[in-house]
N, C-alpha and C. Protein backbone atom coordinates (compact mmCIF):
# COMPACT_ATOMS: atom_id res chain seq x y z
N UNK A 1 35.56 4.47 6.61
CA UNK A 1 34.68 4.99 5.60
C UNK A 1 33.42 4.13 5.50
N UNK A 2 33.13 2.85 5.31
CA UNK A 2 32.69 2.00 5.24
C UNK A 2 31.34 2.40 6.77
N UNK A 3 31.79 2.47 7.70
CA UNK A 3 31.41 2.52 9.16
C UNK A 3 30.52 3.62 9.20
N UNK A 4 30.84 4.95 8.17
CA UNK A 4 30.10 5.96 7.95
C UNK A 4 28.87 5.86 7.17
N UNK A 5 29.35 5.24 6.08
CA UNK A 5 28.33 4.82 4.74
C UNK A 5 27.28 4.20 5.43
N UNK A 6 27.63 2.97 6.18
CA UNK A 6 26.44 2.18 6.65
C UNK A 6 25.60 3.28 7.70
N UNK A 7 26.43 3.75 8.66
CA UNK A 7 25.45 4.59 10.04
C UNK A 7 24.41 5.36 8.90
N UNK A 8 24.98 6.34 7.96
CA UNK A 8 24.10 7.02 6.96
C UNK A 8 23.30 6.16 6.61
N UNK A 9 23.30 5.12 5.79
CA UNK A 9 22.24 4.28 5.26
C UNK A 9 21.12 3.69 6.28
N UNK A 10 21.48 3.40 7.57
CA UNK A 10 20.80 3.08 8.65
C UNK A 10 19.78 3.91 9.03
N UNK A 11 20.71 5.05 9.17
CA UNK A 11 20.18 6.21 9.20
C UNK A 11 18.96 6.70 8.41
N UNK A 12 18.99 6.46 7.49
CA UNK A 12 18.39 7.31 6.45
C UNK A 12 17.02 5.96 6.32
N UNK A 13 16.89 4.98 5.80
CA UNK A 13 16.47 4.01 6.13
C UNK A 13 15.18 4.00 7.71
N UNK A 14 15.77 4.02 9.29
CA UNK A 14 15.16 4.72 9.54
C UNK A 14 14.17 5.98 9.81
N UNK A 15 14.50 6.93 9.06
CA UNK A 15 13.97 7.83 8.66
C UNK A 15 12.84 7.56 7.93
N UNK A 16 13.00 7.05 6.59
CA UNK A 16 12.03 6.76 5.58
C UNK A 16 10.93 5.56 6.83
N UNK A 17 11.92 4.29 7.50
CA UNK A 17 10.64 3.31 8.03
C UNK A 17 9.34 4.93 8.75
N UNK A 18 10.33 5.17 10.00
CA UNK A 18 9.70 6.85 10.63
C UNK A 18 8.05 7.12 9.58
N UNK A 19 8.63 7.63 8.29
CA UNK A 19 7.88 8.37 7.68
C UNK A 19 6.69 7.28 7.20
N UNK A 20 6.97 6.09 6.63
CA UNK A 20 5.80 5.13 6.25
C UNK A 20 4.68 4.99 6.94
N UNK A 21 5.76 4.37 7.86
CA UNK A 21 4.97 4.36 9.49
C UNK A 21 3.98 5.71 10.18
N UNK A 22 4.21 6.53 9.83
CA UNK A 22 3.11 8.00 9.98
C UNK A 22 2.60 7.85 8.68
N UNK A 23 2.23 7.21 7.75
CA UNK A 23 1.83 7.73 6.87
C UNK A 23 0.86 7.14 6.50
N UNK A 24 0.80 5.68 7.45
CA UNK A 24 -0.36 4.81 7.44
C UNK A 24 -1.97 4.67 7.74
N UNK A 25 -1.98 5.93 9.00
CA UNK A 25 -3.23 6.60 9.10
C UNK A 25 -4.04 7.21 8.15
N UNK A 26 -2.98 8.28 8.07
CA UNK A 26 -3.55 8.50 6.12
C UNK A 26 -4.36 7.66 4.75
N UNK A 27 -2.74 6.47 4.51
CA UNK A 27 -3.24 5.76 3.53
C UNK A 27 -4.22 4.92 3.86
N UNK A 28 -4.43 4.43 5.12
CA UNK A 28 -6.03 3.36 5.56
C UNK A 28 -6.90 3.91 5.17
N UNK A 29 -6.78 5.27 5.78
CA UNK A 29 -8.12 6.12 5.70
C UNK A 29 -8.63 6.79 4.41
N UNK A 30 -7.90 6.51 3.24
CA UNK A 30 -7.66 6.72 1.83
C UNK A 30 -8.52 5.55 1.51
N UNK A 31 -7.98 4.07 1.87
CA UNK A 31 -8.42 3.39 1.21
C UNK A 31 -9.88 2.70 2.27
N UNK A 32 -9.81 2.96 3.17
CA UNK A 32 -11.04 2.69 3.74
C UNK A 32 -12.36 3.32 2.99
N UNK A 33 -12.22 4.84 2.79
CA UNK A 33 -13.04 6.26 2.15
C UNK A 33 -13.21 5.49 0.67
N UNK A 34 -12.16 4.49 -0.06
CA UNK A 34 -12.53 4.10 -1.15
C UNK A 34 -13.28 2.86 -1.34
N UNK A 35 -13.02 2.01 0.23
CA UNK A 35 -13.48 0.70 0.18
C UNK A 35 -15.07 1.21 0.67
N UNK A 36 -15.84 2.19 1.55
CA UNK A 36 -16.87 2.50 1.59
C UNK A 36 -18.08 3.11 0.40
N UNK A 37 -16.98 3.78 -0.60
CA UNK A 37 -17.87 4.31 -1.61
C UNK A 37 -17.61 3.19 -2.53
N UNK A 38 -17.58 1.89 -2.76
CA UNK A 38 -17.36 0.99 -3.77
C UNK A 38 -18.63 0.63 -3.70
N UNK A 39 -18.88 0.53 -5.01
CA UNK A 39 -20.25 -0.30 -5.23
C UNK A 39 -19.87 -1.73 -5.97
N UNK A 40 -20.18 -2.67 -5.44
CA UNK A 40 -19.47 -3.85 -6.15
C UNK A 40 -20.09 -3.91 -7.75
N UNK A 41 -21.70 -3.24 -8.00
CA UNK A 41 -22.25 -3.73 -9.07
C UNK A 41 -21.78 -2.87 -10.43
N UNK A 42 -20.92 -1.66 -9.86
CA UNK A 42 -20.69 -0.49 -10.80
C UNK A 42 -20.04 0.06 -10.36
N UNK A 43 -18.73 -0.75 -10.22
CA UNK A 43 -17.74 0.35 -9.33
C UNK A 43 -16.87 1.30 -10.42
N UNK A 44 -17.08 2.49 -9.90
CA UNK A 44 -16.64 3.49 -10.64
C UNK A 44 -14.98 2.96 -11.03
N UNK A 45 -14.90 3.10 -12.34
CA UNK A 45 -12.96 3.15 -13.32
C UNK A 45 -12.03 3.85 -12.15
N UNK A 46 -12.51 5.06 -12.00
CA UNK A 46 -11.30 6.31 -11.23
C UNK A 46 -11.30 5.20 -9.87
N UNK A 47 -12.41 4.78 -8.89
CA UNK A 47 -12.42 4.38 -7.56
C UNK A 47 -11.37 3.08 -7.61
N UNK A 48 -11.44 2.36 -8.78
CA UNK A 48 -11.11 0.71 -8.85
C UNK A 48 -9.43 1.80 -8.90
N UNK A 49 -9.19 2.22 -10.00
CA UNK A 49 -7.57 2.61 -10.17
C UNK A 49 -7.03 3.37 -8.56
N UNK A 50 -7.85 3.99 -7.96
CA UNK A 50 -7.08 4.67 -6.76
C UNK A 50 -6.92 3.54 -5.82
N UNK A 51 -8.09 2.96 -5.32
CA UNK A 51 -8.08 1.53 -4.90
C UNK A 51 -6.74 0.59 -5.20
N UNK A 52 -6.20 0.05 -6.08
CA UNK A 52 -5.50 -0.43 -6.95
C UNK A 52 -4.08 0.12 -6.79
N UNK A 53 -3.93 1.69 -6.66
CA UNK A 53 -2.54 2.32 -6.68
C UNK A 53 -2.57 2.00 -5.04
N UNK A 54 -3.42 2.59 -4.12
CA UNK A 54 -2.66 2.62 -2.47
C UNK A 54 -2.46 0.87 -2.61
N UNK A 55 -3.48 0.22 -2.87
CA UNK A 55 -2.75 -1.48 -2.64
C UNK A 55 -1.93 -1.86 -3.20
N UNK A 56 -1.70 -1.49 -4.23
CA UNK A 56 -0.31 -1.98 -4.81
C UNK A 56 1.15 -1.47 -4.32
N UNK A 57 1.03 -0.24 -3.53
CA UNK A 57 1.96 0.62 -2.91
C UNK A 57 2.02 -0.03 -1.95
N UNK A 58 1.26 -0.13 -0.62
CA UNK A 58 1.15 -0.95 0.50
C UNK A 58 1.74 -2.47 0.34
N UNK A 59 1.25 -2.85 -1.09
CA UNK A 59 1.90 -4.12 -0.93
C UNK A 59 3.59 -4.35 -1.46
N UNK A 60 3.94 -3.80 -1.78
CA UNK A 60 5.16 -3.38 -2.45
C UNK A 60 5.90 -2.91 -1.08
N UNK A 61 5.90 -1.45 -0.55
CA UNK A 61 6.69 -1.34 0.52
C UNK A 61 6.62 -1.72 2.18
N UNK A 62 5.40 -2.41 2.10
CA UNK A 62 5.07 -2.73 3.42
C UNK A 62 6.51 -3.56 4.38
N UNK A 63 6.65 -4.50 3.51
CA UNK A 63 7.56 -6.12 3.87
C UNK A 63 9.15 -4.84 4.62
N UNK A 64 9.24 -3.90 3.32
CA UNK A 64 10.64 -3.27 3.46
C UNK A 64 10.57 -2.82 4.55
N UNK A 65 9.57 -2.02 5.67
CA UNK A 65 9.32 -0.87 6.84
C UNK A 65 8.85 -1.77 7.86
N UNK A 66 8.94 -3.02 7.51
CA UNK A 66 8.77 -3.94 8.68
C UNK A 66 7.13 -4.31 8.52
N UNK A 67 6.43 -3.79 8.20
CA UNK A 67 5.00 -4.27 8.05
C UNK A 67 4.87 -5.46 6.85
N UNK A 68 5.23 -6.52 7.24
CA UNK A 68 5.36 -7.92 6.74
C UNK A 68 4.01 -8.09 6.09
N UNK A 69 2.66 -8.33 7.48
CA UNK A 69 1.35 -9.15 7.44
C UNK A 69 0.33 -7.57 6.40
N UNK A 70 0.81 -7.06 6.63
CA UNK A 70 0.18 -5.50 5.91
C UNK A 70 0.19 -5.72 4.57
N UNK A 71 1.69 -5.79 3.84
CA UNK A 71 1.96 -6.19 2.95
C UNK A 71 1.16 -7.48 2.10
N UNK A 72 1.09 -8.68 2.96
CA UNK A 72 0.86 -9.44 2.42
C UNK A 72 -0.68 -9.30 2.32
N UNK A 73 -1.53 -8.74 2.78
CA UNK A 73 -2.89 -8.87 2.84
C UNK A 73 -3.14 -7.72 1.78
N UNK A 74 -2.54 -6.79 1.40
CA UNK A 74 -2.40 -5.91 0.81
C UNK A 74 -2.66 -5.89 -0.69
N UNK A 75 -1.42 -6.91 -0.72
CA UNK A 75 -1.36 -8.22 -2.38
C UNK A 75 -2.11 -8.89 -2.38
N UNK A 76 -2.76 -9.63 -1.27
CA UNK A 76 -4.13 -10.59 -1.77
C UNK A 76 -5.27 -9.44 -2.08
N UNK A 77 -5.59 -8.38 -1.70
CA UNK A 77 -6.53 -7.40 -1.70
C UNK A 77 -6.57 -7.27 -3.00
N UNK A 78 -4.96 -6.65 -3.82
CA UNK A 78 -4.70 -6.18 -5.05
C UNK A 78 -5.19 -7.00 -6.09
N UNK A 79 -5.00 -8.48 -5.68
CA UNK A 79 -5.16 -9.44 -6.27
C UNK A 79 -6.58 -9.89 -6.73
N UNK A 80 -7.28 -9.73 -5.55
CA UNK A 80 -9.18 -9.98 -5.66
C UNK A 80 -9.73 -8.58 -6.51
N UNK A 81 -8.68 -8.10 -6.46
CA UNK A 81 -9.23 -6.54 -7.08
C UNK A 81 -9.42 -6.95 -8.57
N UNK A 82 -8.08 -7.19 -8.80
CA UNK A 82 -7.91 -7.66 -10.47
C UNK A 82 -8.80 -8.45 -10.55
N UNK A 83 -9.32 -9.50 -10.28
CA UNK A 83 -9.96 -10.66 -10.16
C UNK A 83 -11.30 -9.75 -10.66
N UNK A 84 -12.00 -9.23 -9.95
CA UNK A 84 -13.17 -8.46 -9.98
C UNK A 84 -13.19 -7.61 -11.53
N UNK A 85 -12.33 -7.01 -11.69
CA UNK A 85 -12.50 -6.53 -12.82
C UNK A 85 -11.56 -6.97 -13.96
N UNK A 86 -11.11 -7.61 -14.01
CA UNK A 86 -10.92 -8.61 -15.19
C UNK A 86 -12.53 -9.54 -15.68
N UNK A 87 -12.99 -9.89 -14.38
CA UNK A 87 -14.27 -10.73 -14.51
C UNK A 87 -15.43 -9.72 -15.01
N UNK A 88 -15.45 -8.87 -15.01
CA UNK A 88 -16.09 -7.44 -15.07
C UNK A 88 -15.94 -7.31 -16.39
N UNK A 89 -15.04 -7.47 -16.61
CA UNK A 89 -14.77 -6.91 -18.87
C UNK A 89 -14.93 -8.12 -19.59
């Protein structure tokens, strides 16, 4: 039973890495499209929060799907983000 549970979890697990992993083209290109329209002097509320959600997502599941260095640059990104607009208010 045990032998089943795990192949499923392996299983499934792969699947989801599968899907992250395709899904990264996307989210770059999400946050690239947001890192181009940023204006550092007036960056739009909505741009900083979408900005903010893909990096905080990226940095959160990256480490789990094997993208370790993604992750971590991800969180320093999130991090300079806050930085910016904390300093901002």
């Amino acid at each position: 039973m045990s032998s089943s549970a795990d192949a499923e979890f392996f299983a499934r697990l792969a699947e989801l890495n599968d899907k992250f992993a395709a899904s990264l083209p996307q989210t770059l290109g999400r946050l690239s499209a947001a890192r181009n329209a940023f204006e550092p002097k007036r960056p739009p509320a909505a741009l900083i929060e979408q900005m903010h959600a893909v990096l905080h997502t990226l940095a959160g599941s990256s480490a789990t799907f094997g993208f370790r260095i993604l992750g971590q640059q991800a969180r320093m990104l999130e991090q300079r983000l806050r930085v910016l607009t904390t300093f901002d208010a």
